[in-house]
ModelCIF file with pLDDT and N, C-alpha, C, O atoms, coordinates in Angstrom:
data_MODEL
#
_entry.id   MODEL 
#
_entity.id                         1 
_entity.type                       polymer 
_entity.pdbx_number_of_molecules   1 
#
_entity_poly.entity_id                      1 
_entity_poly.type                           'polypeptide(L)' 
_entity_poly.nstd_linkage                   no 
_entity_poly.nstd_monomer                   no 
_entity_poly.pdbx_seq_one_letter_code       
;(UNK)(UNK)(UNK)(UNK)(UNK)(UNK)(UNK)(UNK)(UNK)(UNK)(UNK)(UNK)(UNK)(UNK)(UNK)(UNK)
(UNK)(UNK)(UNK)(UNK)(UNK)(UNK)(UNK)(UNK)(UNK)(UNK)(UNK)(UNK)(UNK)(UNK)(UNK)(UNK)
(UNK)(UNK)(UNK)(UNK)(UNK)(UNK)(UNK)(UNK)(UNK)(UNK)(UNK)(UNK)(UNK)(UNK)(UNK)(UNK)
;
_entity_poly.pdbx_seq_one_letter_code_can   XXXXXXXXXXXXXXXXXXXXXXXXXXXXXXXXXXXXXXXXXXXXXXXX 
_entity_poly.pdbx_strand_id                 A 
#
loop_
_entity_poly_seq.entity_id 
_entity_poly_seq.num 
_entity_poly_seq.mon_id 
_entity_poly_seq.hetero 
1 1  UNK n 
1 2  UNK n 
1 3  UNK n 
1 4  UNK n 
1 5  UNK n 
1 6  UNK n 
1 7  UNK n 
1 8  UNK n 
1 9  UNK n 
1 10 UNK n 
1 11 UNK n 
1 12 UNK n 
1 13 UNK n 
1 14 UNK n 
1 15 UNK n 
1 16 UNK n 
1 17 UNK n 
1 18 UNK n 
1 19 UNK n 
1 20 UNK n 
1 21 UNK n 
1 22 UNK n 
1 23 UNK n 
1 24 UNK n 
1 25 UNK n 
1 26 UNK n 
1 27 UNK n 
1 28 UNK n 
1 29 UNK n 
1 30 UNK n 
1 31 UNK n 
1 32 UNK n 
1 33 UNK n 
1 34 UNK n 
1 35 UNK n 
1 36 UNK n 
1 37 UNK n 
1 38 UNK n 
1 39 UNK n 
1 40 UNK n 
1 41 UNK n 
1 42 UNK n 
1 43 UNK n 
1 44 UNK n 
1 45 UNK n 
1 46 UNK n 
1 47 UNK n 
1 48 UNK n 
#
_struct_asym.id          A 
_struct_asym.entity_id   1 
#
loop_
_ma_qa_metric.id 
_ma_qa_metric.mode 
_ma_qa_metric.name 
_ma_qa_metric.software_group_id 
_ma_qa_metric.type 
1 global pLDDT . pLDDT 
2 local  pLDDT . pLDDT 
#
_ma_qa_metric_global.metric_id      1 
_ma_qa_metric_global.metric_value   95.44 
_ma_qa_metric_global.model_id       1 
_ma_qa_metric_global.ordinal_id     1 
#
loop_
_ma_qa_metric_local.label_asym_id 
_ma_qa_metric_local.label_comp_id 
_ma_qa_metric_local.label_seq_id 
_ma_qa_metric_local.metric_id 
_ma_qa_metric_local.metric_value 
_ma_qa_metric_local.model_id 
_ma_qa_metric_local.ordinal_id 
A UNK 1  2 97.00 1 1  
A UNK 2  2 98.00 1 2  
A UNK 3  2 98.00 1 3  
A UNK 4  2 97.00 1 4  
A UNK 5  2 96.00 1 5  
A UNK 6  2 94.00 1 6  
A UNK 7  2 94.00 1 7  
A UNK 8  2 92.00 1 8  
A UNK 9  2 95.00 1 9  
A UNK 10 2 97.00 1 10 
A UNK 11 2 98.00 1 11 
A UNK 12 2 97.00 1 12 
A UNK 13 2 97.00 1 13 
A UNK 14 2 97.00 1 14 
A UNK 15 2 97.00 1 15 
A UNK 16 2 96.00 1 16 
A UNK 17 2 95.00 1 17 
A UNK 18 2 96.00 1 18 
A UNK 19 2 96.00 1 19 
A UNK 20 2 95.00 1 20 
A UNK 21 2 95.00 1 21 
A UNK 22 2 94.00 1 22 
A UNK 23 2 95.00 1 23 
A UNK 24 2 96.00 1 24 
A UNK 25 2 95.00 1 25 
A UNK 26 2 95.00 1 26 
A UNK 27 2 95.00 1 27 
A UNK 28 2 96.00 1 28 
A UNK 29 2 97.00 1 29 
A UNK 30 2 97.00 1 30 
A UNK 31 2 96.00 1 31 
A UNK 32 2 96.00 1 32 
A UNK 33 2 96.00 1 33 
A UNK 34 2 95.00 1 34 
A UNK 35 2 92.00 1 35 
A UNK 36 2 84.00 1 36 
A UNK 37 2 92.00 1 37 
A UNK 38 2 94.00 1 38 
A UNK 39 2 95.00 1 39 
A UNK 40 2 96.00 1 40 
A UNK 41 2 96.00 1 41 
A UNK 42 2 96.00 1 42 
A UNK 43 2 96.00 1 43 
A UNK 44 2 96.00 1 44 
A UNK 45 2 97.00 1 45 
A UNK 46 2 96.00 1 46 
A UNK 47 2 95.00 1 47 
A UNK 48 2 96.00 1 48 
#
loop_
_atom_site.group_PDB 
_atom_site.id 
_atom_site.type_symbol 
_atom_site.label_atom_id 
_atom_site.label_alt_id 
_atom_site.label_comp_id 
_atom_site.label_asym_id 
_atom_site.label_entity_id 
_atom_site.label_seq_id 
_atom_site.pdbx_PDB_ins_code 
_atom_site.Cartn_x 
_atom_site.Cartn_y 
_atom_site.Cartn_z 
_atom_site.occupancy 
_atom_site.B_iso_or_equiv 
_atom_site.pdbx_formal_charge 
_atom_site.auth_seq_id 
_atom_site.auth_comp_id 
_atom_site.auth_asym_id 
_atom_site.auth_atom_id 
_atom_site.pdbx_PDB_model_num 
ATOM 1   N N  . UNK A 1 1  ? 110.488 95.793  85.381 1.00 97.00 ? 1  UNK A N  1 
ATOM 2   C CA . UNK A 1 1  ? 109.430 96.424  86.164 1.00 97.00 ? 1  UNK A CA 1 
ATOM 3   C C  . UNK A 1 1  ? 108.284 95.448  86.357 1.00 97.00 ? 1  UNK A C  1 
ATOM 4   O O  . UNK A 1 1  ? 108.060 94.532  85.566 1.00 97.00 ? 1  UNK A O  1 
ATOM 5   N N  . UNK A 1 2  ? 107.536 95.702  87.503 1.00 98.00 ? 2  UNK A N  1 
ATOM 6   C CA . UNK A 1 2  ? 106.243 95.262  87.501 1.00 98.00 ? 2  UNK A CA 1 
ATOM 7   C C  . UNK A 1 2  ? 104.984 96.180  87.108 1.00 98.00 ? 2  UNK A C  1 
ATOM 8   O O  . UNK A 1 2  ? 105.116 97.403  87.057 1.00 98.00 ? 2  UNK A O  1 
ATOM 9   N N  . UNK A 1 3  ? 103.979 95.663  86.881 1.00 98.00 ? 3  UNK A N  1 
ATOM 10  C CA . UNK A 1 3  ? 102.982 96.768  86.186 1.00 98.00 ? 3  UNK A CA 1 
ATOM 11  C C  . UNK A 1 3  ? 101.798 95.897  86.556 1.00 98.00 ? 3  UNK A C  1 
ATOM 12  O O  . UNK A 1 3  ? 101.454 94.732  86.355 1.00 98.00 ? 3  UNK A O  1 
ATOM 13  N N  . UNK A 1 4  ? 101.203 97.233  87.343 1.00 97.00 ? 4  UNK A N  1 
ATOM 14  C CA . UNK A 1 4  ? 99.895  96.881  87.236 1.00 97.00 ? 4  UNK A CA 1 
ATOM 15  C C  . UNK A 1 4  ? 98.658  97.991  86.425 1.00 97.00 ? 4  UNK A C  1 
ATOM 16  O O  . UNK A 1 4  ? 98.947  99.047  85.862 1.00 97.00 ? 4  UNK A O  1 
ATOM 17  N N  . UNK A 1 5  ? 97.408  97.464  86.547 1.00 96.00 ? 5  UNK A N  1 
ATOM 18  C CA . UNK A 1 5  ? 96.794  98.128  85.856 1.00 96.00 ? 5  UNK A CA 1 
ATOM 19  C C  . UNK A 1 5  ? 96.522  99.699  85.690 1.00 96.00 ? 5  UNK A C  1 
ATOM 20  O O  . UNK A 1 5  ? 96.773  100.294 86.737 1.00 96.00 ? 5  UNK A O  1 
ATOM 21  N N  . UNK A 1 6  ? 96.232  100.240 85.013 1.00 94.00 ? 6  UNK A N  1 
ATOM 22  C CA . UNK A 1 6  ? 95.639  102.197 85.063 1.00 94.00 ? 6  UNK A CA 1 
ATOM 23  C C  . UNK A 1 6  ? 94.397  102.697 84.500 1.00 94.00 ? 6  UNK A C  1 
ATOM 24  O O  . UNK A 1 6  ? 93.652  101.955 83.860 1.00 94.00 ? 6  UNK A O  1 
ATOM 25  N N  . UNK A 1 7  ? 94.174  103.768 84.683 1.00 94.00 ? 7  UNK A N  1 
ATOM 26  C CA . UNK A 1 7  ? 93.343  104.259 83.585 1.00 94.00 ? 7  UNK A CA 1 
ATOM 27  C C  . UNK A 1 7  ? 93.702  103.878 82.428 1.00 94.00 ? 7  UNK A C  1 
ATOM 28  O O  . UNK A 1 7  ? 93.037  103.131 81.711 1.00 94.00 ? 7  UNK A O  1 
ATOM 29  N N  . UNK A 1 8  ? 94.975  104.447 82.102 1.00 92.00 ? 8  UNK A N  1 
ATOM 30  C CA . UNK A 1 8  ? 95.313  104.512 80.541 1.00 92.00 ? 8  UNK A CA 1 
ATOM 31  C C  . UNK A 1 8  ? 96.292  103.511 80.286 1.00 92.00 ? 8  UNK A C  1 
ATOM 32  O O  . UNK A 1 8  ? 97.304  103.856 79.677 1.00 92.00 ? 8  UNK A O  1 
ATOM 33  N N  . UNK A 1 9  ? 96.157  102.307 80.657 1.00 95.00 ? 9  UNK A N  1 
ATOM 34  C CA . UNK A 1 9  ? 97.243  101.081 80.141 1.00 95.00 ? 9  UNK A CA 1 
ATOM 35  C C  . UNK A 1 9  ? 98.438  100.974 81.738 1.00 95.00 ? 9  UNK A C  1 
ATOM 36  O O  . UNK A 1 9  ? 98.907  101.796 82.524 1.00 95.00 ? 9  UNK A O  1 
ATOM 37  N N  . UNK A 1 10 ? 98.481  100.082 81.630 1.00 97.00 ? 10 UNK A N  1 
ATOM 38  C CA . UNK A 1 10 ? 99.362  99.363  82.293 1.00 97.00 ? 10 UNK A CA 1 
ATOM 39  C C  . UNK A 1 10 ? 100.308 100.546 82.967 1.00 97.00 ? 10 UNK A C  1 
ATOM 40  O O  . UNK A 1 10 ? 100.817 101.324 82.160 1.00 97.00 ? 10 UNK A O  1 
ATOM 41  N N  . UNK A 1 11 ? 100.595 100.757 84.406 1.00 98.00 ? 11 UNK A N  1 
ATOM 42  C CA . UNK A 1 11 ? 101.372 101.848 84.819 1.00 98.00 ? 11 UNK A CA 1 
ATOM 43  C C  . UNK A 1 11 ? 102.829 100.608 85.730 1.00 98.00 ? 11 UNK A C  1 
ATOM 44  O O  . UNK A 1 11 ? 102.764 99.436  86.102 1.00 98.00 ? 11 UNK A O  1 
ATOM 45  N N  . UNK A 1 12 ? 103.747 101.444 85.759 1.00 97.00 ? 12 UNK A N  1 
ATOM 46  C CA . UNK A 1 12 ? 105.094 101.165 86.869 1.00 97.00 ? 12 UNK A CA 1 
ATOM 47  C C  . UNK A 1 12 ? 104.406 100.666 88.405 1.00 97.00 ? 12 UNK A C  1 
ATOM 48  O O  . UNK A 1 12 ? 103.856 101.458 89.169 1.00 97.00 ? 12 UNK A O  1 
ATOM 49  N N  . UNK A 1 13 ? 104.548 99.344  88.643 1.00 97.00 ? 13 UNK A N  1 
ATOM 50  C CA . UNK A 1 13 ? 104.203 98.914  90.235 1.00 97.00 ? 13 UNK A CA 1 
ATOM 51  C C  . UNK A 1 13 ? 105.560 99.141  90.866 1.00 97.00 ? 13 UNK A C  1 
ATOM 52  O O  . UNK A 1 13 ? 105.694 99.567  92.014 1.00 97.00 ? 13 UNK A O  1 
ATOM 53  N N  . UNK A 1 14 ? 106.575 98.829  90.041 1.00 97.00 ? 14 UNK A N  1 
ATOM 54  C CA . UNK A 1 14 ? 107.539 98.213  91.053 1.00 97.00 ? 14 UNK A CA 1 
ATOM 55  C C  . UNK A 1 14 ? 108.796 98.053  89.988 1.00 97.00 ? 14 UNK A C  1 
ATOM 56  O O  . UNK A 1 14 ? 108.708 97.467  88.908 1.00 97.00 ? 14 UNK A O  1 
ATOM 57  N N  . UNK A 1 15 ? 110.075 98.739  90.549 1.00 97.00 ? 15 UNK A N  1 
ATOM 58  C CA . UNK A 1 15 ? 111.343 98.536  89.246 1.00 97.00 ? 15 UNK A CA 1 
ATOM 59  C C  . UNK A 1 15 ? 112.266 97.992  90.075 1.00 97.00 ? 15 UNK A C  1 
ATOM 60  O O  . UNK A 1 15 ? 112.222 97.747  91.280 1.00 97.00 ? 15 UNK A O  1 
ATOM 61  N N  . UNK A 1 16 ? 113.284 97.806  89.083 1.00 96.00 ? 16 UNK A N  1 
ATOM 62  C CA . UNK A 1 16 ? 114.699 97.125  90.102 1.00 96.00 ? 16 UNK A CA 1 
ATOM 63  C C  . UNK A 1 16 ? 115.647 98.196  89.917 1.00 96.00 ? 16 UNK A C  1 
ATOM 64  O O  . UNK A 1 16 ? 115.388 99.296  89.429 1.00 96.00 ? 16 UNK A O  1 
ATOM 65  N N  . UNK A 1 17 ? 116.690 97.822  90.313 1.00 95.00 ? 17 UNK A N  1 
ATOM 66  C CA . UNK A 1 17 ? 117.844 99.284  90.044 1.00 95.00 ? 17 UNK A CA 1 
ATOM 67  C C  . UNK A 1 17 ? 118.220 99.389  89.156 1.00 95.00 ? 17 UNK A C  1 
ATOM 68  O O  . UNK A 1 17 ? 118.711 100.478 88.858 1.00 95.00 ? 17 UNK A O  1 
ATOM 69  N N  . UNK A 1 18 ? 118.208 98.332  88.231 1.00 96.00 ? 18 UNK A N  1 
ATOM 70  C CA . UNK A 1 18 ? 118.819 98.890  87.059 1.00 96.00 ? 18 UNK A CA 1 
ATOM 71  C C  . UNK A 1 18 ? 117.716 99.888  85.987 1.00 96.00 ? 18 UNK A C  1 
ATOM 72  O O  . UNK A 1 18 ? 118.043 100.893 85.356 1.00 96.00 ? 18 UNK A O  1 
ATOM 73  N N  . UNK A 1 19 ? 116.367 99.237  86.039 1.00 96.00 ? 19 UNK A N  1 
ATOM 74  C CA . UNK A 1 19 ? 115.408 100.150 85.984 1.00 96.00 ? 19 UNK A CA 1 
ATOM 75  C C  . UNK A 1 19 ? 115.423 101.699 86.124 1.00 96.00 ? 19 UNK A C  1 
ATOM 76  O O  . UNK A 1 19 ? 115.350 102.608 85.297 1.00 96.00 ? 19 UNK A O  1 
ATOM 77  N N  . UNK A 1 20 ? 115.539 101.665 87.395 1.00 95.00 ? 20 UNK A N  1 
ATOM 78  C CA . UNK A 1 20 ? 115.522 102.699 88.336 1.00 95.00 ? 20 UNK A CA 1 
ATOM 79  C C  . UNK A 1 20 ? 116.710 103.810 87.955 1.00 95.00 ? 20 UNK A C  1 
ATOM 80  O O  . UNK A 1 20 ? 116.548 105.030 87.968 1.00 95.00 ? 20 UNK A O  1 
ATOM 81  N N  . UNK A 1 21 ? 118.107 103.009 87.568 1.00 95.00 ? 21 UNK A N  1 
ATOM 82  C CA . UNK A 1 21 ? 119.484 104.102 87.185 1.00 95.00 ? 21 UNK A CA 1 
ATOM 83  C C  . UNK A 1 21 ? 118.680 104.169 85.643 1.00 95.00 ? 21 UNK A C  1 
ATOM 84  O O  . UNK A 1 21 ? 119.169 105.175 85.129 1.00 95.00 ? 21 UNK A O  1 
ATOM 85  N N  . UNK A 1 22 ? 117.849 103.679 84.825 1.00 94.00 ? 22 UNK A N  1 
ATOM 86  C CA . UNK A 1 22 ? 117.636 104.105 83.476 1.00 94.00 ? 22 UNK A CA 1 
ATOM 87  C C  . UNK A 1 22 ? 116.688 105.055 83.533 1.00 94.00 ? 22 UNK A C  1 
ATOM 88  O O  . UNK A 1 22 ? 116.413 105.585 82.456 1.00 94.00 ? 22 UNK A O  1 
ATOM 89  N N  . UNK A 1 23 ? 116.053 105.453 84.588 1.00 95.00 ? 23 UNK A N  1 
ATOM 90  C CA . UNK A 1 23 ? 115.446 106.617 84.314 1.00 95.00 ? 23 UNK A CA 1 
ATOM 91  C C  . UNK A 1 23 ? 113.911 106.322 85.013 1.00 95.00 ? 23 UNK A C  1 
ATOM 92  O O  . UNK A 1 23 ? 113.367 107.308 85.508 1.00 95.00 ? 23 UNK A O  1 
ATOM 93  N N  . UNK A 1 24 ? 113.293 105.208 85.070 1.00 96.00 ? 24 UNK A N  1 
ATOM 94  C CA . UNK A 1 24 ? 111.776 104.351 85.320 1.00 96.00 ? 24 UNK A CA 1 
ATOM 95  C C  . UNK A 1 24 ? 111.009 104.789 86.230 1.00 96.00 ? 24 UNK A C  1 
ATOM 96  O O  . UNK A 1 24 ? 111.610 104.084 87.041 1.00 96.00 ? 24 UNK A O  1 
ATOM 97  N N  . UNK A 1 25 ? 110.603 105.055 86.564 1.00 95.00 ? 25 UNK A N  1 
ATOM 98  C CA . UNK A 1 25 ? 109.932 105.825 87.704 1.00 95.00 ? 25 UNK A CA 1 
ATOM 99  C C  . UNK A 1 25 ? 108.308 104.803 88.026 1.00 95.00 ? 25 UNK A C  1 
ATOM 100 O O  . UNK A 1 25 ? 107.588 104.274 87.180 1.00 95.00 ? 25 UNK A O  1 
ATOM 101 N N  . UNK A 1 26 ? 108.181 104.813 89.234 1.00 95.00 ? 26 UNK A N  1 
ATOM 102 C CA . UNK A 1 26 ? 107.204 104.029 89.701 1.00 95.00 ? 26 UNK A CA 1 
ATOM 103 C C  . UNK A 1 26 ? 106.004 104.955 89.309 1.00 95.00 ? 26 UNK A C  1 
ATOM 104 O O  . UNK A 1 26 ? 106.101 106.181 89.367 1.00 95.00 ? 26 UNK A O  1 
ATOM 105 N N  . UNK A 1 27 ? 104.953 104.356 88.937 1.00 95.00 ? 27 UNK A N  1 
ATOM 106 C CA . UNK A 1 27 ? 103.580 105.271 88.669 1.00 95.00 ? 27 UNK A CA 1 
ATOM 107 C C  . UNK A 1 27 ? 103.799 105.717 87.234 1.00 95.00 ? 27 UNK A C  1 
ATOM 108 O O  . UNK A 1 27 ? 102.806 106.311 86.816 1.00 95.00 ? 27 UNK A O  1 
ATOM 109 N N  . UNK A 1 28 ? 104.655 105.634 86.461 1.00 96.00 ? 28 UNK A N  1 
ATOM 110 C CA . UNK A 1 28 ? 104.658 106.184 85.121 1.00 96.00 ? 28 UNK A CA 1 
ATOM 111 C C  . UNK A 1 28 ? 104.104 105.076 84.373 1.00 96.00 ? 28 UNK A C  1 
ATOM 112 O O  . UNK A 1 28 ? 104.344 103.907 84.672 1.00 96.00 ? 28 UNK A O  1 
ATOM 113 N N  . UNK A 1 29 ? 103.121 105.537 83.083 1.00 97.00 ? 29 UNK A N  1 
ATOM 114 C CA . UNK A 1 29 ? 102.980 104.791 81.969 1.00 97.00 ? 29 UNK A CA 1 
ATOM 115 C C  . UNK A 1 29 ? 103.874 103.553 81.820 1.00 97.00 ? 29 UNK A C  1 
ATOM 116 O O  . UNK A 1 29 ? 104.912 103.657 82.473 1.00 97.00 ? 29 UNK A O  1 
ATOM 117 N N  . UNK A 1 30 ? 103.740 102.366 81.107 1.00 97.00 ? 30 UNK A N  1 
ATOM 118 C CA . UNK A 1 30 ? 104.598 101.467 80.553 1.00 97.00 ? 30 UNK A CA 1 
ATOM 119 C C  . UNK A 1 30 ? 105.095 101.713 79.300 1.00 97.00 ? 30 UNK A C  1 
ATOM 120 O O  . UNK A 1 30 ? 106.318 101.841 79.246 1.00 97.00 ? 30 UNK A O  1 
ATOM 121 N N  . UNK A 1 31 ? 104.481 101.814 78.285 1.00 96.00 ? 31 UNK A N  1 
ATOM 122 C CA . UNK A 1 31 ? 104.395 102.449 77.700 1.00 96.00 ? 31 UNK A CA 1 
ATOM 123 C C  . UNK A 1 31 ? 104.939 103.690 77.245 1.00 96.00 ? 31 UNK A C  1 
ATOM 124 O O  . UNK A 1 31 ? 105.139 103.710 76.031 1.00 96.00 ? 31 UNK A O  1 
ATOM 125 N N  . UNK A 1 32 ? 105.276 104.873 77.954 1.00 96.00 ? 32 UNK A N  1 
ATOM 126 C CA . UNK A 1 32 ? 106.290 105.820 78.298 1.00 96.00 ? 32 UNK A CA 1 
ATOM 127 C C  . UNK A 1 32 ? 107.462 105.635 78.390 1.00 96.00 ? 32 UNK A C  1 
ATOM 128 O O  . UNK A 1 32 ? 108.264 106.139 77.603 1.00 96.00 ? 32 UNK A O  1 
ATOM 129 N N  . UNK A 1 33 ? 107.989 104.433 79.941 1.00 96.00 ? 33 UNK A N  1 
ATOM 130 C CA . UNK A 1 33 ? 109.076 104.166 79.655 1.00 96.00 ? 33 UNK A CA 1 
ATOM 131 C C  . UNK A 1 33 ? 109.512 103.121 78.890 1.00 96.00 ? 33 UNK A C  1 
ATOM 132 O O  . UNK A 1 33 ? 110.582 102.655 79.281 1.00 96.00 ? 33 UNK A O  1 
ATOM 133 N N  . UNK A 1 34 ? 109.126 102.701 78.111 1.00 95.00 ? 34 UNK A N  1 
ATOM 134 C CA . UNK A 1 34 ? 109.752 101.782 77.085 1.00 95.00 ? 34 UNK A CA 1 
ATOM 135 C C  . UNK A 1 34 ? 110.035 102.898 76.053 1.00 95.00 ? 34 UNK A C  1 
ATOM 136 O O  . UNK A 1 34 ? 110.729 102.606 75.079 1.00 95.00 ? 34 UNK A O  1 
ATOM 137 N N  . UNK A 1 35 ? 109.610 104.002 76.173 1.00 92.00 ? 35 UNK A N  1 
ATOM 138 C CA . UNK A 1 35 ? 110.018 104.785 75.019 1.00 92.00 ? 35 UNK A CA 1 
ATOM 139 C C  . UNK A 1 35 ? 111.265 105.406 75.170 1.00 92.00 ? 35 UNK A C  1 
ATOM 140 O O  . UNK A 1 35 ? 111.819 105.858 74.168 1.00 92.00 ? 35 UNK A O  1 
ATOM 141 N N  . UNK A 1 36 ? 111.892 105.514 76.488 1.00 84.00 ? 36 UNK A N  1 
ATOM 142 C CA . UNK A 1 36 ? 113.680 106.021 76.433 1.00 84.00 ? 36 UNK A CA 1 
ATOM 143 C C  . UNK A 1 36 ? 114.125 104.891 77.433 1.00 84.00 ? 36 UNK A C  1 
ATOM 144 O O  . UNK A 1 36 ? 115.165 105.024 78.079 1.00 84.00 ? 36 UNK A O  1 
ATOM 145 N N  . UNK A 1 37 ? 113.319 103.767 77.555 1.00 92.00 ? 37 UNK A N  1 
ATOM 146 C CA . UNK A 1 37 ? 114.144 102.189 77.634 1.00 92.00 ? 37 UNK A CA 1 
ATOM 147 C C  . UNK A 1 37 ? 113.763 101.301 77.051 1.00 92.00 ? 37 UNK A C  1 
ATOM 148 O O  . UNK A 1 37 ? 112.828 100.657 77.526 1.00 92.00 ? 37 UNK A O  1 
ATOM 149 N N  . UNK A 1 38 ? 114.393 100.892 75.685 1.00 94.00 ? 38 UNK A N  1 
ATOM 150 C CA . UNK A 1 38 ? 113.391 99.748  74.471 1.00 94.00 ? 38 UNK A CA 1 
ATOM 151 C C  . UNK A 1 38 ? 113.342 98.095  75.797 1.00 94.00 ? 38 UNK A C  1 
ATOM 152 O O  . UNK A 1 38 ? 112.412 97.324  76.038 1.00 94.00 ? 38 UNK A O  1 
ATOM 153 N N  . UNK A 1 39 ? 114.462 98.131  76.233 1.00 95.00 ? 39 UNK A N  1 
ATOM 154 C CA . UNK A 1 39 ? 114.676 96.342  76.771 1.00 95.00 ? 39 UNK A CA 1 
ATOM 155 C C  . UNK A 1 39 ? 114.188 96.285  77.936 1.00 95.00 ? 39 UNK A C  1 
ATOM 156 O O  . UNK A 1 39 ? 114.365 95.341  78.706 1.00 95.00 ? 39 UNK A O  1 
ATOM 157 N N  . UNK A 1 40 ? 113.463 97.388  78.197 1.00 96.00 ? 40 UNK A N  1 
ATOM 158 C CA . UNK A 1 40 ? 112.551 96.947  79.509 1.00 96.00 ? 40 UNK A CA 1 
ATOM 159 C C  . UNK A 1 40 ? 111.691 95.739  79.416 1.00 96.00 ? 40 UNK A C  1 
ATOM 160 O O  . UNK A 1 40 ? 110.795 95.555  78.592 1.00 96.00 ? 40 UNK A O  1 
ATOM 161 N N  . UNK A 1 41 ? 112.097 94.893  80.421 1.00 96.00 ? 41 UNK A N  1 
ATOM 162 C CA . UNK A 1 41 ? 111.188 93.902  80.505 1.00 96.00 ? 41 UNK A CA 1 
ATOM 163 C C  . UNK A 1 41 ? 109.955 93.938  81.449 1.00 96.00 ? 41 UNK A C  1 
ATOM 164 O O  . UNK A 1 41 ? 110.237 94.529  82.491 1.00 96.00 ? 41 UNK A O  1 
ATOM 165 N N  . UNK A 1 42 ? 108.728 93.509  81.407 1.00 96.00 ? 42 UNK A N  1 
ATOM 166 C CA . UNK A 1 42 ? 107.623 93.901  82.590 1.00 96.00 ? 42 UNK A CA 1 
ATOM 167 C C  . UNK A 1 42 ? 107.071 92.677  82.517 1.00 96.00 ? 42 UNK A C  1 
ATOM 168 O O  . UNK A 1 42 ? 107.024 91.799  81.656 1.00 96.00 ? 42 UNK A O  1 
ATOM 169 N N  . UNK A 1 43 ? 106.471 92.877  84.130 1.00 96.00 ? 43 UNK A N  1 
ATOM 170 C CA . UNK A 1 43 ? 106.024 91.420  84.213 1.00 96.00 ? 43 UNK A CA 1 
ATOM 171 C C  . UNK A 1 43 ? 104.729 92.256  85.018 1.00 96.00 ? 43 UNK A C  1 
ATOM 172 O O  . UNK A 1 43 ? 104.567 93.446  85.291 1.00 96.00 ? 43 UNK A O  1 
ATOM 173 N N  . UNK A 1 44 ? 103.877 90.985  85.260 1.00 96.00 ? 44 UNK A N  1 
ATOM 174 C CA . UNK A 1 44 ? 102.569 91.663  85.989 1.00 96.00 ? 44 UNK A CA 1 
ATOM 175 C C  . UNK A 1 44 ? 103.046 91.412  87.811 1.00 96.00 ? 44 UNK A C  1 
ATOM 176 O O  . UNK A 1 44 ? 103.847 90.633  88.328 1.00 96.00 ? 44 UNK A O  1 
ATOM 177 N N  . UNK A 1 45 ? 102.132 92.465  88.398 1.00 97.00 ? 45 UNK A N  1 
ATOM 178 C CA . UNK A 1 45 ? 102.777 92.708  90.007 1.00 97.00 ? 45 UNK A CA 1 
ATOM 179 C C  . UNK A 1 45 ? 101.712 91.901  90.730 1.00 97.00 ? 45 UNK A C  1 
ATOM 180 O O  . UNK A 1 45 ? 100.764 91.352  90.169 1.00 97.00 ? 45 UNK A O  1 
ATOM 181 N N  . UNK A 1 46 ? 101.902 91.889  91.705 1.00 96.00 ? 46 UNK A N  1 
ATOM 182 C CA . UNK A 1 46 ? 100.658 91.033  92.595 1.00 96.00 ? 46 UNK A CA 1 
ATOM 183 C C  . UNK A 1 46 ? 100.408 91.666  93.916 1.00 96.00 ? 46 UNK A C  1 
ATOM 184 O O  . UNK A 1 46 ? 100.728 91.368  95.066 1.00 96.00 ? 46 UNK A O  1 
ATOM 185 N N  . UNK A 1 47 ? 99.795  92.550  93.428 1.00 95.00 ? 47 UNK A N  1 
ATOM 186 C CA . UNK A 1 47 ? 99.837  93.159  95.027 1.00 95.00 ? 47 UNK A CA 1 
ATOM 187 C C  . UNK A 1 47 ? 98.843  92.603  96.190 1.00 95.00 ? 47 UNK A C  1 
ATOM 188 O O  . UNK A 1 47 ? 98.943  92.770  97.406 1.00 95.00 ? 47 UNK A O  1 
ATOM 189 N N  . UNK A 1 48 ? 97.975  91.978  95.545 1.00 96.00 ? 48 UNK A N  1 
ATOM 190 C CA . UNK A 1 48 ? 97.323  91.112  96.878 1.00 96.00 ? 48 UNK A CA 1 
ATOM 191 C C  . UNK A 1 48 ? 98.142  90.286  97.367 1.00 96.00 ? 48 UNK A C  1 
ATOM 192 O O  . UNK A 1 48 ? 97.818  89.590  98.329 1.00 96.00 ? 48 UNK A O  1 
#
């Protein structure tokens, strides 16, 4: 996933499919989903 910033910690910018078939949802916590996907990897997004 990519992640950019939130209120409350780092949220979902952007996933890939395999992400995406594990459950990841764009706009969710990071944090969250690392909790029913440990090997998520995140990187920071660049949206400018």
């Amino acid at each position: 996933v990519l992640s950019i910033d939130g209120p409350h910690g780092p949220v979902v910018h952007a996933a890939n499919r395999a992400a995406l078939l594990a459950g990841v949802t764009t706009g969710a916590r990071v944090v969250d989903m690392r909790a029913f996907c440990p090997i998520l990897r995140v990187d920071y997004a660049d949206p400018g």
